[in-house]
C-alpha atoms as a PDB file:
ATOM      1  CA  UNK A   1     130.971 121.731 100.325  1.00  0.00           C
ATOM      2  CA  UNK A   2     128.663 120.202 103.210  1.00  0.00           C
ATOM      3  CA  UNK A   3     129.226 121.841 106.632  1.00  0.00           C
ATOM      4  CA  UNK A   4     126.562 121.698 109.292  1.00  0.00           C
ATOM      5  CA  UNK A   5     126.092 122.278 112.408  1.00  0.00           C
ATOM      6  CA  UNK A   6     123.226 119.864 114.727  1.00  0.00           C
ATOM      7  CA  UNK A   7     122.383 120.114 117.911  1.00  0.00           C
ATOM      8  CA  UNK A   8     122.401 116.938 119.822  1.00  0.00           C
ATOM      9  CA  UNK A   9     122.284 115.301 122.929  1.00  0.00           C
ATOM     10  CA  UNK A  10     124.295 111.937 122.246  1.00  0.00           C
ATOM     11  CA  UNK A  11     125.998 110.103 119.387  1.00  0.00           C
ATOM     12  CA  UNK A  12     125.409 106.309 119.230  1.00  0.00           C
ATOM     13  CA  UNK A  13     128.793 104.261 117.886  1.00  0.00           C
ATOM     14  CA  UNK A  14     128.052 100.343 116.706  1.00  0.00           C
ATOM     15  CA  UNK A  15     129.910  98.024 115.333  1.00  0.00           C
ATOM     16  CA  UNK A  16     128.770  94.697 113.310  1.00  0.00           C
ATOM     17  CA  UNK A  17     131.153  91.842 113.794  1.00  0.00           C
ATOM     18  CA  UNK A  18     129.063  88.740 112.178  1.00  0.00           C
ATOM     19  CA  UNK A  19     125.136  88.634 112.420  1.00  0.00           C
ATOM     20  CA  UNK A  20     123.812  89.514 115.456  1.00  0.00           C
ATOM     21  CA  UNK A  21     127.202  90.737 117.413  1.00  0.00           C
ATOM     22  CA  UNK A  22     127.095  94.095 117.491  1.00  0.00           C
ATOM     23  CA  UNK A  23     128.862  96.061 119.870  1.00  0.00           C
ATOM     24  CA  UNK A  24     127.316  99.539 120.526  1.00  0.00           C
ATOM     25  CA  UNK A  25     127.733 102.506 122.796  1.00  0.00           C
ATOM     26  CA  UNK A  26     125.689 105.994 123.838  1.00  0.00           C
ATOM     27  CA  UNK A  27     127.676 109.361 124.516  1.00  0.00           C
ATOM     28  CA  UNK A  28     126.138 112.217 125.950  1.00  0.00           C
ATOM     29  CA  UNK A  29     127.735 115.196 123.798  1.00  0.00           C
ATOM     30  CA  UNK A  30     126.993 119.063 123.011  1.00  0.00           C
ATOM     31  CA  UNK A  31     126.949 119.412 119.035  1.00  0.00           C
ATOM     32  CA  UNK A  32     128.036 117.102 115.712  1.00  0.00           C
ATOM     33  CA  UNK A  33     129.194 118.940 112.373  1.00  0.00           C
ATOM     34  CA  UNK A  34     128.946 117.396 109.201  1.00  0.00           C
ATOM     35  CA  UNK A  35     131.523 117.306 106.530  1.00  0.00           C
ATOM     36  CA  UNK A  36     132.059 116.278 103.219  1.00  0.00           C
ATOM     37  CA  UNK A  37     134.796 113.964 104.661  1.00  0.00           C
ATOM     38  CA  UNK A  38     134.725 113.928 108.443  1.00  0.00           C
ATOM     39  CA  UNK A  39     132.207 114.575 111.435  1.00  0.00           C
ATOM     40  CA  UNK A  40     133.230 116.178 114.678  1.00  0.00           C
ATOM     41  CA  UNK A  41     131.521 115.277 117.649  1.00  0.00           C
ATOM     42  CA  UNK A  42     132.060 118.773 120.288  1.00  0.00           C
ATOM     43  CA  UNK A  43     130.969 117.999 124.287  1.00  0.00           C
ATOM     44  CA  UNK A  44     132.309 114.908 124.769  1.00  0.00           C
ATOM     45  CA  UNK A  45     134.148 112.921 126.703  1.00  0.00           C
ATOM     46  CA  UNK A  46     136.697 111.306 124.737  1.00  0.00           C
ATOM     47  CA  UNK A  47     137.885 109.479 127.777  1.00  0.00           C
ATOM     48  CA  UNK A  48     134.930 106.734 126.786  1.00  0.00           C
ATOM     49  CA  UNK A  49     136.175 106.892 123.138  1.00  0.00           C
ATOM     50  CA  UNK A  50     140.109 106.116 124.377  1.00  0.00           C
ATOM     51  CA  UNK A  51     138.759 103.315 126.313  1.00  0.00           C
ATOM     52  CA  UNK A  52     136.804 101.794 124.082  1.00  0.00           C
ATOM     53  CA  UNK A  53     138.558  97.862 122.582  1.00  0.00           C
ATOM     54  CA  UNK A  54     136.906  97.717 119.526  1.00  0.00           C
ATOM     55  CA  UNK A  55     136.272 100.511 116.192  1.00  0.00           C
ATOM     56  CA  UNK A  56     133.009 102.127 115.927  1.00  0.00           C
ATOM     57  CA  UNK A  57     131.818 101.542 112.040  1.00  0.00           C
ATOM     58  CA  UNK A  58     128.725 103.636 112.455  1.00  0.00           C
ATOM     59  CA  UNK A  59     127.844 106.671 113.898  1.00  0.00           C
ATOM     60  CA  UNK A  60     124.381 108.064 114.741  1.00  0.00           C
ATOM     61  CA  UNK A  61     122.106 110.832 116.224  1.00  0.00           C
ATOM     62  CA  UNK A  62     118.942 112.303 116.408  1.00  0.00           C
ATOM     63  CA  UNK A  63     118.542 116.521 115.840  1.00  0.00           C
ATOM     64  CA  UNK A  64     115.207 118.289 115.597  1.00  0.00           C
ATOM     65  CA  UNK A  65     112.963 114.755 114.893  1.00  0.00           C
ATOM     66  CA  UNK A  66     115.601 113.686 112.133  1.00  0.00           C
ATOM     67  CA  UNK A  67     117.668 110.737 112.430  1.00  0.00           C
ATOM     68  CA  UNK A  68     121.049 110.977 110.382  1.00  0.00           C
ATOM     69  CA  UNK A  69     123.758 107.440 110.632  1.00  0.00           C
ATOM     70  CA  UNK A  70     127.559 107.957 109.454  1.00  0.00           C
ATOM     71  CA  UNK A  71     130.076 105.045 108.312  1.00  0.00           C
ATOM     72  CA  UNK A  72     132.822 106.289 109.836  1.00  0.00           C
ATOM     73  CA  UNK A  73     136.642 105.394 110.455  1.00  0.00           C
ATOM     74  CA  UNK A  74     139.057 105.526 113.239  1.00  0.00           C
ATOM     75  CA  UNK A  75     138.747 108.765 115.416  1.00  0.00           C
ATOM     76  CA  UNK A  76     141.151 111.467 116.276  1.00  0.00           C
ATOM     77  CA  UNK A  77     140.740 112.441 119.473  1.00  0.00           C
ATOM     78  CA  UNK A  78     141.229 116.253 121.140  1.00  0.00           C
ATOM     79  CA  UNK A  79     140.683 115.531 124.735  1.00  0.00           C
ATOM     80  CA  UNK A  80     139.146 117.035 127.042  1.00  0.00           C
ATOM     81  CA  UNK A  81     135.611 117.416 125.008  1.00  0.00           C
ATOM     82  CA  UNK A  82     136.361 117.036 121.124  1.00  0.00           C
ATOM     83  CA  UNK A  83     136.514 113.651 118.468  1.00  0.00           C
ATOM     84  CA  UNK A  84     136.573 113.633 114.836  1.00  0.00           C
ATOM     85  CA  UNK A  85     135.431 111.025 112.881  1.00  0.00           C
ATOM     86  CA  UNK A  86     136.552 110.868 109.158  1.00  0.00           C
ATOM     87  CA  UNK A  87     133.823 109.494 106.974  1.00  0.00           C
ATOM     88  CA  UNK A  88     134.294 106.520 104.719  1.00  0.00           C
END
């Protein structure tokens, strides 16, 4: 079972709605874990999530020179500072 740990600075959330719309958005955060069948985001502010009018499809971030991108569904969020994302 997959379960790590990265340390990163920000998650990136997009969303394609037809060829070239995309909506997209950059959160600071502390650390992203990896699961077999969800990723939680720790450090942020779930404030921007709540606020957000459309559903991220992606997820993204960079750790240690690698870049690693996530289809992802609806979050749950644990305000003040945590999100999951299940994985699709």
């Amino acid at each position: 079972m997959l379960n790590v740990t990265f340390q990163t600075a920000s998650i990136f959330l997009e969303t394609h709605y037809l060829p070239g719309d995309i909506a997209e958005l950059r959160l600071p955060c502390d650390a992203v874990t990896v699961t077999d069948v969800a990723i939680s985001v720790k450090g942020i502010e779930t404030r921007h999530i709540q606020a957000m009018n459309w559903l991220a499809e992606y997820l993204s971030f960079e750790s240690d020179g690698n870049e690693f991108r996530f289809r992802v569904a609806r979050p749950a969020v644990m305000p003040p500072l945590n999100a999951r994302f299940p994985r699709r």
